[in-house]
PDB file of N, CA and C in Angstrom:
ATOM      1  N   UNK A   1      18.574  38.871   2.237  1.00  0.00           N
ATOM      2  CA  UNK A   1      17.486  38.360   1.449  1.00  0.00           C
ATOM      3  C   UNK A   1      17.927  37.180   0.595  1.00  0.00           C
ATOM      4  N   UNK A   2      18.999  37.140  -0.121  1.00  0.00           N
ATOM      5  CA  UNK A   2      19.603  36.138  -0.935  1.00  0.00           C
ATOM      6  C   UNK A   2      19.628  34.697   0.587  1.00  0.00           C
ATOM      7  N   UNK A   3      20.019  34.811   1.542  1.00  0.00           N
ATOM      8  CA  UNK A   3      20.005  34.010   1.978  1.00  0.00           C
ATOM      9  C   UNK A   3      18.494  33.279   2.348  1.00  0.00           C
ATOM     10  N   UNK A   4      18.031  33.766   1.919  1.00  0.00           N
ATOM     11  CA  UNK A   4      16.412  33.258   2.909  1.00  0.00           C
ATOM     12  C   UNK A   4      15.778  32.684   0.980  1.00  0.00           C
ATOM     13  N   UNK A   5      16.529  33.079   0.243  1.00  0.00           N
ATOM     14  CA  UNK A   5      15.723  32.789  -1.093  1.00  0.00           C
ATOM     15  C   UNK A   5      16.930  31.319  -1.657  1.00  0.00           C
ATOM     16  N   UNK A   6      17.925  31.323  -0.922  1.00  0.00           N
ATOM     17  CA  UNK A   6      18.572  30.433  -1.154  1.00  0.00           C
ATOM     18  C   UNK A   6      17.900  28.762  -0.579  1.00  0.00           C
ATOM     19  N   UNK A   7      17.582  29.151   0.517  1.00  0.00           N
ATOM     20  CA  UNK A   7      17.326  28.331   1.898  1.00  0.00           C
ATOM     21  C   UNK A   7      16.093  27.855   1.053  1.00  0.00           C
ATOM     22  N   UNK A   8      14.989  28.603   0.552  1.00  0.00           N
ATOM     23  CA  UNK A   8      14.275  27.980   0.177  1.00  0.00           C
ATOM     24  C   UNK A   8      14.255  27.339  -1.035  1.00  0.00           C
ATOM     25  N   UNK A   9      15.527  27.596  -2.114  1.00  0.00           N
ATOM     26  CA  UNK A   9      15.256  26.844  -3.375  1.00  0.00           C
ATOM     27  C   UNK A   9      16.001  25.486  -2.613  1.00  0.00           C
ATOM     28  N   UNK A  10      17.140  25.546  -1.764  1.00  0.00           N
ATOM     29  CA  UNK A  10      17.419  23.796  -1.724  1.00  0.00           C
ATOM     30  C   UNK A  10      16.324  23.011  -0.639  1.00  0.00           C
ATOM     31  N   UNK A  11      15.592  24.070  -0.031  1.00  0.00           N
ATOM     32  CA  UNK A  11      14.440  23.257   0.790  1.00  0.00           C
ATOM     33  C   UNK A  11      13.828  22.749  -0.353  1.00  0.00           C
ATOM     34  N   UNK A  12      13.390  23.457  -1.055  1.00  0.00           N
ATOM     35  CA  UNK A  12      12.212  23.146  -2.439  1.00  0.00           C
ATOM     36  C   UNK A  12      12.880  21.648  -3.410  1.00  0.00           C
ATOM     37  N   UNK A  13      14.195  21.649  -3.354  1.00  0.00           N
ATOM     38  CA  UNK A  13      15.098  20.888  -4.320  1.00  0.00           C
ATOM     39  C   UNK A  13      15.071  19.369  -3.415  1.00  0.00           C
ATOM     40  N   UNK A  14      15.887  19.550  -2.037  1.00  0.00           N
ATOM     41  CA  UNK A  14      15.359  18.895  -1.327  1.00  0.00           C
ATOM     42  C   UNK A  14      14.207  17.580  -1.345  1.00  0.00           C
ATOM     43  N   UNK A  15      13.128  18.469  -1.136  1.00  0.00           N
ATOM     44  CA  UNK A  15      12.158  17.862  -1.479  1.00  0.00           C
ATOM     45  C   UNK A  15      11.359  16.810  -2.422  1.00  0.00           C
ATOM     46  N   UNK A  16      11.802  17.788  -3.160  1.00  0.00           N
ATOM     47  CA  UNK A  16      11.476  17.253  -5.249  1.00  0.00           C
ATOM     48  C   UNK A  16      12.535  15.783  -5.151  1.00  0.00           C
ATOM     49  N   UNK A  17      14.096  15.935  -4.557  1.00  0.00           N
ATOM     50  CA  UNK A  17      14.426  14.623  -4.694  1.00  0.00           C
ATOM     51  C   UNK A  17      13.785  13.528  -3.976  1.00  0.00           C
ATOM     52  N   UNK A  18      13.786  14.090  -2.680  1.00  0.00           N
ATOM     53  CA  UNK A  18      12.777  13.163  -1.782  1.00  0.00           C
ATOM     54  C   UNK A  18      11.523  12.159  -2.033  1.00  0.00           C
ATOM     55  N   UNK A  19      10.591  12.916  -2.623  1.00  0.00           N
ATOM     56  CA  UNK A  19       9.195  12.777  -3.226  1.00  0.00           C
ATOM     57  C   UNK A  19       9.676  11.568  -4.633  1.00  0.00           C
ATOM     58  N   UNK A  20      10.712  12.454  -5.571  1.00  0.00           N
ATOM     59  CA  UNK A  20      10.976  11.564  -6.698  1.00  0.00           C
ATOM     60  C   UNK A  20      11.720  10.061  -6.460  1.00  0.00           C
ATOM     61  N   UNK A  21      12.487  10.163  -5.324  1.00  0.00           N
ATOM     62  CA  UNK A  21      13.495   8.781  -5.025  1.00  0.00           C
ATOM     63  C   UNK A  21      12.360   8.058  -4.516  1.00  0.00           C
ATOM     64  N   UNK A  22      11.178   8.306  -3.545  1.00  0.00           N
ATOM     65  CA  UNK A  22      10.174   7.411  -3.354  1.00  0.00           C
ATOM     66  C   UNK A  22       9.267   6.807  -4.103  1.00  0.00           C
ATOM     67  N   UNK A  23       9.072   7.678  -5.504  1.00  0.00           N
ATOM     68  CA  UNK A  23       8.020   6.898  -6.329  1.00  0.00           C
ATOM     69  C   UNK A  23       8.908   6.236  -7.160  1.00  0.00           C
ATOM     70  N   UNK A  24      10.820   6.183  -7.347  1.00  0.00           N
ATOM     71  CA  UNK A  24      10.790   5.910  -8.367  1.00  0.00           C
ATOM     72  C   UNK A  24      11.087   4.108  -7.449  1.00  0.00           C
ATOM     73  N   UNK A  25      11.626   4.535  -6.234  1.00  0.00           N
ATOM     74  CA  UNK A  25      11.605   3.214  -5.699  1.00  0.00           C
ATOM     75  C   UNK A  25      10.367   2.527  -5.358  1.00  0.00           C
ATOM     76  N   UNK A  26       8.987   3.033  -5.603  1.00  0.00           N
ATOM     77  CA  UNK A  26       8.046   2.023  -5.125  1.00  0.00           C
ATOM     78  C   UNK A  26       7.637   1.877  -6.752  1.00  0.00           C
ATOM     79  N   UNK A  27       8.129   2.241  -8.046  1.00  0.00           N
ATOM     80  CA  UNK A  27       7.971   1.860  -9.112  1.00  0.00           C
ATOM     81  C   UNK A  27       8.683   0.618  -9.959  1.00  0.00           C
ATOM     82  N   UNK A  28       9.872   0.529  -8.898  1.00  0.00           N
ATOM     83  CA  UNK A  28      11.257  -0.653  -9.016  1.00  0.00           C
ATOM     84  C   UNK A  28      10.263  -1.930  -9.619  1.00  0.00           C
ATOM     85  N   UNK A  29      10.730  -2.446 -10.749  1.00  0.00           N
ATOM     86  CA  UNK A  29      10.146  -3.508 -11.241  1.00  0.00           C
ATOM     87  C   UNK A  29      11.163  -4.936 -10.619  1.00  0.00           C
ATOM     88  N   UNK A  30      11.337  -5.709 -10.146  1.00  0.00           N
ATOM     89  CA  UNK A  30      11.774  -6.547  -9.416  1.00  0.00           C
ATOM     90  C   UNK A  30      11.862  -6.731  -8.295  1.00  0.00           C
ATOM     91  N   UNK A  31      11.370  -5.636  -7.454  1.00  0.00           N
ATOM     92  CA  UNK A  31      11.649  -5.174  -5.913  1.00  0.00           C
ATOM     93  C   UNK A  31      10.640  -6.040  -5.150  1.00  0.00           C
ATOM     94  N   UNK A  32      11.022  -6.463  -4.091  1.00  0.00           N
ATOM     95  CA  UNK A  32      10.233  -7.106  -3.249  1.00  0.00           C
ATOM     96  C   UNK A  32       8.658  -6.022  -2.693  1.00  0.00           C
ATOM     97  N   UNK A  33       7.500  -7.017  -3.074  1.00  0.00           N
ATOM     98  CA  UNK A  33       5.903  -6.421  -3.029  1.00  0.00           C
ATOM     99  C   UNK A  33       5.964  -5.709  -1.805  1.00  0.00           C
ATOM    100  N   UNK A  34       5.246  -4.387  -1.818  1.00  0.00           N
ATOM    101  CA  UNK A  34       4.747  -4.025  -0.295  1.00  0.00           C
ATOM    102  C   UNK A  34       3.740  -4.820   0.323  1.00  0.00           C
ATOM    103  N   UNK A  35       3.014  -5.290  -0.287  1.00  0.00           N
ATOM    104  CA  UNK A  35       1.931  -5.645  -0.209  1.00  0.00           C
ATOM    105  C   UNK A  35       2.339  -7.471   1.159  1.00  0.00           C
ATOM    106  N   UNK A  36       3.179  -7.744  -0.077  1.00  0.00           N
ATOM    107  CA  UNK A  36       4.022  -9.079   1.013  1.00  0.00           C
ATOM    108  C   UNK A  36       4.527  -8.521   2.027  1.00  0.00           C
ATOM    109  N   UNK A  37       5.575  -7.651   2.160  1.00  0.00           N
ATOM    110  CA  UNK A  37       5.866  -6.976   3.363  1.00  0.00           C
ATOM    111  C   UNK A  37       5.128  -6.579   4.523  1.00  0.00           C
ATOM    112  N   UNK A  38       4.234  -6.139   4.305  1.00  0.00           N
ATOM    113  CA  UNK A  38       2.799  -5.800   4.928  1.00  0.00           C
ATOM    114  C   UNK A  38       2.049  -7.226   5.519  1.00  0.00           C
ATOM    115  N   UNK A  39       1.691  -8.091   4.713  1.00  0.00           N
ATOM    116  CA  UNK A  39       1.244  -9.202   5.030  1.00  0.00           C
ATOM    117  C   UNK A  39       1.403  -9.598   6.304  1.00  0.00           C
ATOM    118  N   UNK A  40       2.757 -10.205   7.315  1.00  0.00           N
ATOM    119  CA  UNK A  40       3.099 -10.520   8.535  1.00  0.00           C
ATOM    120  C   UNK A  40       1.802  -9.886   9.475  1.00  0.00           C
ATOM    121  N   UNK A  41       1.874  -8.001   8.980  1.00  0.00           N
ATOM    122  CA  UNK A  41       2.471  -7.459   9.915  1.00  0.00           C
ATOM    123  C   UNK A  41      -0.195  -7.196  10.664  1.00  0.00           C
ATOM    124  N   UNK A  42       0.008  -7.705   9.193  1.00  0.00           N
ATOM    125  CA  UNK A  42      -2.006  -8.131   9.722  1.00  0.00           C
ATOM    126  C   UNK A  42      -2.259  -8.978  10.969  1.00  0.00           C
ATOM    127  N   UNK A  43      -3.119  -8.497  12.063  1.00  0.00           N
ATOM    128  CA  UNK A  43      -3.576  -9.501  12.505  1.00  0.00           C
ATOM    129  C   UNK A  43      -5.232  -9.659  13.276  1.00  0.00           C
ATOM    130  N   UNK A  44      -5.224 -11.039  13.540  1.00  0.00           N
ATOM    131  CA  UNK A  44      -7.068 -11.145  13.873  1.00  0.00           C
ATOM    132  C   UNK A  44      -7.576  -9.827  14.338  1.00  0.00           C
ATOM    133  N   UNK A  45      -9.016  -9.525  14.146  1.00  0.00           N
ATOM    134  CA  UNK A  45      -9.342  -8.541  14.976  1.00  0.00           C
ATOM    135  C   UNK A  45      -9.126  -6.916  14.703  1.00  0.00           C
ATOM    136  N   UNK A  46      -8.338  -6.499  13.576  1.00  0.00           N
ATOM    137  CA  UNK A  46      -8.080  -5.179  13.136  1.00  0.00           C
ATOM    138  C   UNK A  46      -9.079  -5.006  12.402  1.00  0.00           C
ATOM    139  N   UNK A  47      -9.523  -3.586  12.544  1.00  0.00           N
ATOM    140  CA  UNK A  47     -10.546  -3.360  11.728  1.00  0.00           C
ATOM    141  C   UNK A  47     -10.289  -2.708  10.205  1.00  0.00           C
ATOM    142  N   UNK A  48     -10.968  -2.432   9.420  1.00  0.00           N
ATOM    143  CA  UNK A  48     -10.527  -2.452   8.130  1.00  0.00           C
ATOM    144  C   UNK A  48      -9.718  -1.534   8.059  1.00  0.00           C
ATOM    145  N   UNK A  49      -9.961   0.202   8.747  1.00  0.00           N
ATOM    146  CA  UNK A  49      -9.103   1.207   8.587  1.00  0.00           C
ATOM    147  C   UNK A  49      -7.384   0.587   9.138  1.00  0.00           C
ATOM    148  N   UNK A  50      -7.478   0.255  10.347  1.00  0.00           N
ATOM    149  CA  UNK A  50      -5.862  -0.527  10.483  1.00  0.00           C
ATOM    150  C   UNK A  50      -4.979  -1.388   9.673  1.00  0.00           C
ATOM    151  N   UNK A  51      -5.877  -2.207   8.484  1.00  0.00           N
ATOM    152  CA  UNK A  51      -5.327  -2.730   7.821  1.00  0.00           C
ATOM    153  C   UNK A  51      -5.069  -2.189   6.968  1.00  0.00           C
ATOM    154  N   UNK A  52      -5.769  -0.891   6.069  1.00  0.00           N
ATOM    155  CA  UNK A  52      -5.832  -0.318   5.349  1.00  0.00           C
ATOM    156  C   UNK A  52      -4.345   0.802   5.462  1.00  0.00           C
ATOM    157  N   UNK A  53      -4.216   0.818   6.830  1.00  0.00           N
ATOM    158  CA  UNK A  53      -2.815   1.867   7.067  1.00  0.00           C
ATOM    159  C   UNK A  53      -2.002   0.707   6.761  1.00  0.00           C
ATOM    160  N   UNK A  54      -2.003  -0.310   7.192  1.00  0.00           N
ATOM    161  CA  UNK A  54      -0.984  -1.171   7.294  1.00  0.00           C
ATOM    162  C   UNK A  54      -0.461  -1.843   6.074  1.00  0.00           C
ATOM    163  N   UNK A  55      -1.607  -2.087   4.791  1.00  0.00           N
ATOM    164  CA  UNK A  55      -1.108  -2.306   3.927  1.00  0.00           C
ATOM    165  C   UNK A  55      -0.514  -1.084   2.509  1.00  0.00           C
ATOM    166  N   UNK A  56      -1.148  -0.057   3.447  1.00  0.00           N
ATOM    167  CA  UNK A  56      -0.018   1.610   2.907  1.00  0.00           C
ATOM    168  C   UNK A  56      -1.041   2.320   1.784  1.00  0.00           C
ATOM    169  N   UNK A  57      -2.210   1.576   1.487  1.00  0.00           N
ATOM    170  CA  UNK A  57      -2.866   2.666   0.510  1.00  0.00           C
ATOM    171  C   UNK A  57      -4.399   1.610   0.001  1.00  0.00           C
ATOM    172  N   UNK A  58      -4.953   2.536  -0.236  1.00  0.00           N
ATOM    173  CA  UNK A  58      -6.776   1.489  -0.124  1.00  0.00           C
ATOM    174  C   UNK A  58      -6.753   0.328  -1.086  1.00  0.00           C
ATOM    175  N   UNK A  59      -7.371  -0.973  -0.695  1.00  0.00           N
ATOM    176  CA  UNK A  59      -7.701  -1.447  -1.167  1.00  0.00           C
ATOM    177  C   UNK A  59      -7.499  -1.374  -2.921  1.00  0.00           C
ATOM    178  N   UNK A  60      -7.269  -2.444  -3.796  1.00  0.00           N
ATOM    179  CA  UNK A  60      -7.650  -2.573  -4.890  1.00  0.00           C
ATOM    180  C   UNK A  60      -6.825  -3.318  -5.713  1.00  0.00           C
ATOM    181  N   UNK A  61      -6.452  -3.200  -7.364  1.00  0.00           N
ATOM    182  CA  UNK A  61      -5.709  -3.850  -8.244  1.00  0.00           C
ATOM    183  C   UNK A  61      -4.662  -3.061  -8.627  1.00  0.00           C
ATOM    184  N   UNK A  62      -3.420  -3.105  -8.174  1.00  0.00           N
ATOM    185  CA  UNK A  62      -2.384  -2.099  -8.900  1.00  0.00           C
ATOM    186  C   UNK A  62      -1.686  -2.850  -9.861  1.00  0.00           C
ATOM    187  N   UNK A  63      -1.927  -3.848 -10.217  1.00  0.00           N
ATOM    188  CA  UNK A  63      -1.035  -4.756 -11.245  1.00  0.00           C
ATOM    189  C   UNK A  63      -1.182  -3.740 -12.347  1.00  0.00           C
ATOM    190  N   UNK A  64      -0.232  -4.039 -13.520  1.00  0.00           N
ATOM    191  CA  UNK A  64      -0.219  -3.085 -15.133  1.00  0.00           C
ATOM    192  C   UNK A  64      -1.232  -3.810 -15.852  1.00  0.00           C
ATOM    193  N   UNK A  65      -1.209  -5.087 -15.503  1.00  0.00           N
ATOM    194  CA  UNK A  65      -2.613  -5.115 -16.089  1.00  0.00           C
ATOM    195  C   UNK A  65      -3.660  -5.289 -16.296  1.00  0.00           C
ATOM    196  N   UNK A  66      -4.364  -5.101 -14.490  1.00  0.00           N
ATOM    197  CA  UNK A  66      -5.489  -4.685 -14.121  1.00  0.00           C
ATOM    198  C   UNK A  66      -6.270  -6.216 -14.121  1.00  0.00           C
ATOM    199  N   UNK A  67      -7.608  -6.030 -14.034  1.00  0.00           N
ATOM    200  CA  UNK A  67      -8.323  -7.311 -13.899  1.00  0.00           C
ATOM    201  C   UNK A  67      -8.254  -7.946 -12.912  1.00  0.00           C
ATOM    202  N   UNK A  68      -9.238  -8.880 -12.567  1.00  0.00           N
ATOM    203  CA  UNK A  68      -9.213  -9.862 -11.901  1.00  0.00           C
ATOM    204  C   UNK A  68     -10.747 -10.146 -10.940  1.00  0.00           C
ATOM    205  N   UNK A  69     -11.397 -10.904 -10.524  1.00  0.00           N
ATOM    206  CA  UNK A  69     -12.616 -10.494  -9.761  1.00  0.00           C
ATOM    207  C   UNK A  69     -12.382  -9.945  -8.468  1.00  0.00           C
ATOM    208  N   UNK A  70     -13.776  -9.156  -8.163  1.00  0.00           N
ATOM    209  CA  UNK A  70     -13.878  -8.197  -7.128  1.00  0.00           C
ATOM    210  C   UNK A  70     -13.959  -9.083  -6.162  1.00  0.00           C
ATOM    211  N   UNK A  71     -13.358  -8.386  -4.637  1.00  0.00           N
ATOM    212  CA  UNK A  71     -13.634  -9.004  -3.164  1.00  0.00           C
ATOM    213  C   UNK A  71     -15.054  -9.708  -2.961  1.00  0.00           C
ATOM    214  N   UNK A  72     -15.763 -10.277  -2.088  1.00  0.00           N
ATOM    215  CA  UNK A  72     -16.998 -10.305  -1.722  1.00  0.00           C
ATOM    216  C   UNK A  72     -17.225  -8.752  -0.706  1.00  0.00           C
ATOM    217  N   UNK A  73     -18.620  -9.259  -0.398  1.00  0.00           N
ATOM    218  CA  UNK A  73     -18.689  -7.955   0.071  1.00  0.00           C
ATOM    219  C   UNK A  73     -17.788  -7.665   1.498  1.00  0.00           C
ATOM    220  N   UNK A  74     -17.667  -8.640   2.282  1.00  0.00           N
ATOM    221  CA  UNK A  74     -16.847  -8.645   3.350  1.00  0.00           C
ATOM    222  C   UNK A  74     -15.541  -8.994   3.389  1.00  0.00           C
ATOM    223  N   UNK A  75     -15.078  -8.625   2.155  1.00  0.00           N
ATOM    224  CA  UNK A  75     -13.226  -9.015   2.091  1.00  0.00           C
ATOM    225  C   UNK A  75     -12.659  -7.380   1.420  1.00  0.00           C
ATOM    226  N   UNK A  76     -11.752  -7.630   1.271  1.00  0.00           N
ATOM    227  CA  UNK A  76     -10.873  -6.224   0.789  1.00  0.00           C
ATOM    228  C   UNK A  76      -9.583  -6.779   0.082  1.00  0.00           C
ATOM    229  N   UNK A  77      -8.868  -6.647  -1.030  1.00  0.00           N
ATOM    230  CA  UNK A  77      -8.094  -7.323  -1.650  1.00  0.00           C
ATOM    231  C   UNK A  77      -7.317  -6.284  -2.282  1.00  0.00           C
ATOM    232  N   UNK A  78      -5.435  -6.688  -1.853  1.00  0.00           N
ATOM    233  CA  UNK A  78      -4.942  -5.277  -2.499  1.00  0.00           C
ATOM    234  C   UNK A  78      -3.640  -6.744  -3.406  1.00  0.00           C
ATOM    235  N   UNK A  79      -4.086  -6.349  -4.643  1.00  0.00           N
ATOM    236  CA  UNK A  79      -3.288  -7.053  -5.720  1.00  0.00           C
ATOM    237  C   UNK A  79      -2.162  -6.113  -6.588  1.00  0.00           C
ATOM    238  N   UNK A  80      -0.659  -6.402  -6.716  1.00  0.00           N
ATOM    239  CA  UNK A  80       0.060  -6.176  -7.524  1.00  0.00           C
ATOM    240  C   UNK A  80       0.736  -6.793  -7.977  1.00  0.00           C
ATOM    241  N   UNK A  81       2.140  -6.628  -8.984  1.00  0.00           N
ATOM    242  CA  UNK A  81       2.440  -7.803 -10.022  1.00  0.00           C
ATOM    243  C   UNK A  81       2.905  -9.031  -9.530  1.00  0.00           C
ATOM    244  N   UNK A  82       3.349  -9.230  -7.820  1.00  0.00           N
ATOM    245  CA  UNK A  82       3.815 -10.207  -7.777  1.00  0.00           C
ATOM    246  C   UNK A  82       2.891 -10.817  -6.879  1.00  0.00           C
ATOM    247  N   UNK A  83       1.838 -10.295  -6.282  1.00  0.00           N
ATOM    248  CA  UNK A  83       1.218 -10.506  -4.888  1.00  0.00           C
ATOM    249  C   UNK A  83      -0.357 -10.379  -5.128  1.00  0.00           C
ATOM    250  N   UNK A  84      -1.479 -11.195  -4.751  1.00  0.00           N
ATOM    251  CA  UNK A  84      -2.535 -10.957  -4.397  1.00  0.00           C
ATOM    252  C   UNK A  84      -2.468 -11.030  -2.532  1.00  0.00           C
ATOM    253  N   UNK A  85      -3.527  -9.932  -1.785  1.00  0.00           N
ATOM    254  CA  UNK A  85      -3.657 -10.260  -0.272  1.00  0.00           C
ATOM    255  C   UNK A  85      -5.018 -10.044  -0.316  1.00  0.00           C
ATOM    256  N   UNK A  86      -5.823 -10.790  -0.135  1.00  0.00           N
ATOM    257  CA  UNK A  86      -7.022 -10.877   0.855  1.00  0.00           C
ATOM    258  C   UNK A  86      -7.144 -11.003   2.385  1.00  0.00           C
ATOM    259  N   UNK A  87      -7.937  -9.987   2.093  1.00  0.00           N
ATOM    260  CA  UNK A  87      -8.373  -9.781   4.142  1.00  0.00           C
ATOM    261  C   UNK A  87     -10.090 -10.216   3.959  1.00  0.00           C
ATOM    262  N   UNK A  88     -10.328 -10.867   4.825  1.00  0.00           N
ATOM    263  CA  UNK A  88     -11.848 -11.321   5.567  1.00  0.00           C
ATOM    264  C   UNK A  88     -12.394 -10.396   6.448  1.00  0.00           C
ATOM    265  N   UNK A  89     -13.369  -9.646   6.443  1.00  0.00           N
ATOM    266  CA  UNK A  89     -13.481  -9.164   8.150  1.00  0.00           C
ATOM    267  C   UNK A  89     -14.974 -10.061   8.388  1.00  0.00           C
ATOM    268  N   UNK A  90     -15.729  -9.873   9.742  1.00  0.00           N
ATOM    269  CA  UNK A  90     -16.445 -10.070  10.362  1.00  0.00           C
ATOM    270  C   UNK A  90     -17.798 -10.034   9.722  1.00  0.00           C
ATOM    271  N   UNK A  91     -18.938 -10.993  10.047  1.00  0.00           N
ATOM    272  CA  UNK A  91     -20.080 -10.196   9.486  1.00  0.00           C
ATOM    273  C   UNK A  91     -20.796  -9.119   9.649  1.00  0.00           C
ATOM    274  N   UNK A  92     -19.967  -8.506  11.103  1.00  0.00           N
ATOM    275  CA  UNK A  92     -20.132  -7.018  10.669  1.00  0.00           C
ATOM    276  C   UNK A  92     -19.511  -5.540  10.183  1.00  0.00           C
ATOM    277  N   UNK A  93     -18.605  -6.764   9.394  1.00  0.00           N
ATOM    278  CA  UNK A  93     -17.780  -5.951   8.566  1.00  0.00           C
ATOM    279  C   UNK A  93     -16.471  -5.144   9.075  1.00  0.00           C
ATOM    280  N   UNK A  94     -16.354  -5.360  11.106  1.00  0.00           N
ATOM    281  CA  UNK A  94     -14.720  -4.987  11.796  1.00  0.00           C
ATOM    282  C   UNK A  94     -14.847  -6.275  12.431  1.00  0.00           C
ATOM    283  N   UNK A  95     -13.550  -6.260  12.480  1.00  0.00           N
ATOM    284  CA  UNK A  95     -12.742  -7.317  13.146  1.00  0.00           C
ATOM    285  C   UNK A  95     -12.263  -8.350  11.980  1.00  0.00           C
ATOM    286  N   UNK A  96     -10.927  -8.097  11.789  1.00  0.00           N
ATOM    287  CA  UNK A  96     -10.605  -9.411  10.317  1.00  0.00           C
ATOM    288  C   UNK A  96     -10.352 -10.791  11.086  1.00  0.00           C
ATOM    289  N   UNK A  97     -10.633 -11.374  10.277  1.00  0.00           N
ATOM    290  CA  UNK A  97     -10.976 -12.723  10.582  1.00  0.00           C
ATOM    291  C   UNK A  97     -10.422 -14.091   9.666  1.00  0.00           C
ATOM    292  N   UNK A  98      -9.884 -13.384   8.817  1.00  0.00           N
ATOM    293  CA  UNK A  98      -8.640 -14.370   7.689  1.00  0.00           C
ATOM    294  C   UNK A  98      -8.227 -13.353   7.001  1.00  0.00           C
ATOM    295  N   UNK A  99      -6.871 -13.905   6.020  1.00  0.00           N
ATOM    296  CA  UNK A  99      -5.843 -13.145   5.680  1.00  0.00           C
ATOM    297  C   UNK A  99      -5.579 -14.493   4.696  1.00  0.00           C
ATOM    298  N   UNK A 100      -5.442 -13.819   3.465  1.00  0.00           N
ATOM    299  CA  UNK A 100      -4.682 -14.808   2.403  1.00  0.00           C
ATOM    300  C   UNK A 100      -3.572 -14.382   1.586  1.00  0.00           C
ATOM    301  N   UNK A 101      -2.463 -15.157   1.329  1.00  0.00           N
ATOM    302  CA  UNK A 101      -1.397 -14.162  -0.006  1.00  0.00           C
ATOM    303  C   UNK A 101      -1.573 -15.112  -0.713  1.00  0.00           C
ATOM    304  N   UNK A 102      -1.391 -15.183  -2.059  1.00  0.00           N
ATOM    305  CA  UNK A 102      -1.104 -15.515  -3.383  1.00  0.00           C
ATOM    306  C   UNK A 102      -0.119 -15.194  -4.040  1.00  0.00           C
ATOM    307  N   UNK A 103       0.884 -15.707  -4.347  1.00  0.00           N
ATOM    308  CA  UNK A 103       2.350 -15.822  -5.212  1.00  0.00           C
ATOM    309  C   UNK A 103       1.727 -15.466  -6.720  1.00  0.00           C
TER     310      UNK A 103
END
C-alpha cells in the first residue's frame, strides 16, 4: 500500500512542477511573444478556429495594461506587451484573408 500512495504523491508533485514551470515561463517578462512566434506559422484561408489553436488561446488583450480598440467585426486581434496580431477573415467571416504584427 505505501507503494501505490507513494507513486501517487510524486505523480501529484510531478505535476504541480510541470503545470508551475509552464506558467511561470509563459509569465517571463523579457521572453520572446507567443503571439510573434505564432505569427509565421498563420496562413490564407484558415478559418478562425485554426488560428485560434494556432495562436494558443482566444482572441483578445493580454497586455498589464489592457486597452486599446476593439477588432472590426471581421478581424480577431490577440495583443500582449510586446506584440499586437491582427487576423482579417472573409466576409463571411472563414477563410483569413490578412494578417498584421505590430512591434
Amino acid at each position: 500500500m505505501h507503494h501505490h500512495v507513494r507513486s501517487l504523491v510524486l505523480f501529484i508533485a510531478v505535476v504541480g512542477l510541470t503545470v508551475g514551470a509552464a506558467l511561470a515561463a509563459e509569465a517571463r517578462p523579457g521572453e520572446g511573444s507567443w503571439f510573434r512566434s505564432a505569427f509565421p506559422r498563420l496562413r490564407a484561408g484558415m478559418t478562425p478556429a485554426e488560428v485560434t489553436a494556432e495562436m494558443g488561446r482566444p482572441a483578445g488583450d493580454y497586455r498589464t495594461a489592457g486597452g486599446g480598440p476593439a477588432p472590426a467585426d471581421n478581424q480577431a486581434k490577440w495583443a500582449d506587451d510586446q506584440v499586437i496580431v491582427v487576423v482579417t477573415f472573409g466576409p463571411d467571416g472563414t477563410g483569413l484573408t490578412n494578417k498584421s504584427l505590430v512591434d
